[in-house]
C-alpha atoms as a PDB file:
ATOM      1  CA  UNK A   1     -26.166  14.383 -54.498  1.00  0.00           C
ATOM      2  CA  UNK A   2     -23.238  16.044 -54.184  1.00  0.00           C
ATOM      3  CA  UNK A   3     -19.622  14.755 -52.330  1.00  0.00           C
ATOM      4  CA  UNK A   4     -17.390  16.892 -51.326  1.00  0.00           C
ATOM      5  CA  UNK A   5     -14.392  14.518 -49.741  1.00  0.00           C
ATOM      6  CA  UNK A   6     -12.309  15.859 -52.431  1.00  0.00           C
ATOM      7  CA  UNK A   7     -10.150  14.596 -54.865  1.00  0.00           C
ATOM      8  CA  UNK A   8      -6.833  12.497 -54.374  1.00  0.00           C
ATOM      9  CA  UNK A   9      -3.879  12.157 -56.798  1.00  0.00           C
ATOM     10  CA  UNK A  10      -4.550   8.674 -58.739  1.00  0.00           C
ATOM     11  CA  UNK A  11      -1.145   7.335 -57.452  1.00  0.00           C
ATOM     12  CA  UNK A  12      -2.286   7.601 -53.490  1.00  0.00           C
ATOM     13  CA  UNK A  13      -2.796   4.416 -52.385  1.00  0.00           C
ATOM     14  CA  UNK A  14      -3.659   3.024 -49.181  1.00  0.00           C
ATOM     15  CA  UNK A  15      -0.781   0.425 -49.881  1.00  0.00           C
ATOM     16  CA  UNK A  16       1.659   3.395 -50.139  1.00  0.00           C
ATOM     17  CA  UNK A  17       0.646   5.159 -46.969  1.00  0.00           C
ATOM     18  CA  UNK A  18       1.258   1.422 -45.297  1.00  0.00           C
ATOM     19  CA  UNK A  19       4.611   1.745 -46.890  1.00  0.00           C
ATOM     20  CA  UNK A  20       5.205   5.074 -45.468  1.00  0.00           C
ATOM     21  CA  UNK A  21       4.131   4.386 -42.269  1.00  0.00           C
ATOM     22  CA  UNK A  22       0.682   6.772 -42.253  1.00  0.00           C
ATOM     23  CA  UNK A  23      -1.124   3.873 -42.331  1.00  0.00           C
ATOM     24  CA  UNK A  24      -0.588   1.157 -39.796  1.00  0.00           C
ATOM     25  CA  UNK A  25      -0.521  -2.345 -40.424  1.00  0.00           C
ATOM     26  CA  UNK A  26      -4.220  -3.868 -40.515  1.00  0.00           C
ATOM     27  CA  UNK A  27      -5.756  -0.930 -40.589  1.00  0.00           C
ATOM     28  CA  UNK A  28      -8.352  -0.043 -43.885  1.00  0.00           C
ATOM     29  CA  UNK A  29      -8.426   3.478 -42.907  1.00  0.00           C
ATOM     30  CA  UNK A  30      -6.699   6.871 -43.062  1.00  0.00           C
ATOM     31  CA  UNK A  31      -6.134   8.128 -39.362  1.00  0.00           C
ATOM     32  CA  UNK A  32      -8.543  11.062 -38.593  1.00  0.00           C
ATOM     33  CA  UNK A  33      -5.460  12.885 -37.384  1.00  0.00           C
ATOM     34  CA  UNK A  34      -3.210  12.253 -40.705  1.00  0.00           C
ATOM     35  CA  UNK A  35      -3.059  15.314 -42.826  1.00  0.00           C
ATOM     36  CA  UNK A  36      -3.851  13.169 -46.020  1.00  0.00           C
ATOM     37  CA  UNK A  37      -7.640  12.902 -44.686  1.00  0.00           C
ATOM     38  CA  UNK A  38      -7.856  16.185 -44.933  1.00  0.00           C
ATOM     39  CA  UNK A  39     -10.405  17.728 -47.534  1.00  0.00           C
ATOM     40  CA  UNK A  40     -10.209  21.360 -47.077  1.00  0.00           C
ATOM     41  CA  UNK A  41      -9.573  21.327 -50.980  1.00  0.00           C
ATOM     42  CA  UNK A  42     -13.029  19.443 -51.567  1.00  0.00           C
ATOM     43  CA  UNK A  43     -14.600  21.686 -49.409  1.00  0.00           C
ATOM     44  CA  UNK A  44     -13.992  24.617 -51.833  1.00  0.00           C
ATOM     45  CA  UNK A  45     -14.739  22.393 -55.041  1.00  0.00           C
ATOM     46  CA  UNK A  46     -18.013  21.731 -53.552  1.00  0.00           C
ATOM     47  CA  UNK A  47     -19.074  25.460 -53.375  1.00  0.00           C
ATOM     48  CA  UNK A  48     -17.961  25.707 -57.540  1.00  0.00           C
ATOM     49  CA  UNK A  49     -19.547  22.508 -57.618  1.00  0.00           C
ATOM     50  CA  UNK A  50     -22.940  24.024 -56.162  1.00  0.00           C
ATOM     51  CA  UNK A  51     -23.481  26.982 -58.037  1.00  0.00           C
ATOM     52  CA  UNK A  52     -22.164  26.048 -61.179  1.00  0.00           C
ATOM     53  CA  UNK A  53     -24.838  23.053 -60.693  1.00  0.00           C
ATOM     54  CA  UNK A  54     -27.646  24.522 -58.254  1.00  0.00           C
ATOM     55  CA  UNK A  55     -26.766  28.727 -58.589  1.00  0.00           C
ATOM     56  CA  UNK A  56     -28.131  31.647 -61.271  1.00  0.00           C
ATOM     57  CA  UNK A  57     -24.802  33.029 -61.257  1.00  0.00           C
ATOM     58  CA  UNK A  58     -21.563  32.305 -62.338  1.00  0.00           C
ATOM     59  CA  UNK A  59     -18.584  31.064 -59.963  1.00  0.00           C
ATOM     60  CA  UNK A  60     -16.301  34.080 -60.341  1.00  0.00           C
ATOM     61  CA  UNK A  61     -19.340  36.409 -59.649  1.00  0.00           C
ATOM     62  CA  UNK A  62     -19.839  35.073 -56.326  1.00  0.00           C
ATOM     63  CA  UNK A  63     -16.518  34.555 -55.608  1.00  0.00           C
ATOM     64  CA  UNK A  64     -16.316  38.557 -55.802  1.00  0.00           C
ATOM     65  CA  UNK A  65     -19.274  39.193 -54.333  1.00  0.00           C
ATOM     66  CA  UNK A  66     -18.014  37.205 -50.915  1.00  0.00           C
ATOM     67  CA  UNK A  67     -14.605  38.888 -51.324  1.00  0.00           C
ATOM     68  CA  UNK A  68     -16.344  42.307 -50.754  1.00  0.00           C
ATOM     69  CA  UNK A  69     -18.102  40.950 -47.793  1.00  0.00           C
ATOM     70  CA  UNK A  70     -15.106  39.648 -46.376  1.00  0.00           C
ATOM     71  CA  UNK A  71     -13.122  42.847 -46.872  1.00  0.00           C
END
């Protein structure tokens, strides 16, 4: 299996996004509109993830080969 929600500094809390006001009082959840729910970084550790589990290849290899096909 592999989850790619991304990883959170160890020091966000939901107790200090209450404090701040992301978080509203009550609530268990991140807001789906909040930009700390946000995952774009997990998204791209999921790819290295992938091949570097799943792939014959090594990460920076097709990391070039999709930056020529993007050029």
């Amino acid at each position: 299996m592999l989850i790619s929600s991304g990883r959170a500094p160890s020091s966000l809390t939901l107790d200090l996004l209450k404090s701040k006001g992301v978080v509203k009082p009550g609530d268990n959840h991140l807001p789906y509109n909040s930009s700390h729910s946000v995952t774009v970084p997990g998204a791209a550790a999921a790819w290295c993830d992938t091949v570097e589990q799943f792939g014959s290849r090594k990460v920076t290899h097709v990391c070039a080969v999709i930056h020529i096909h993007a050029l």
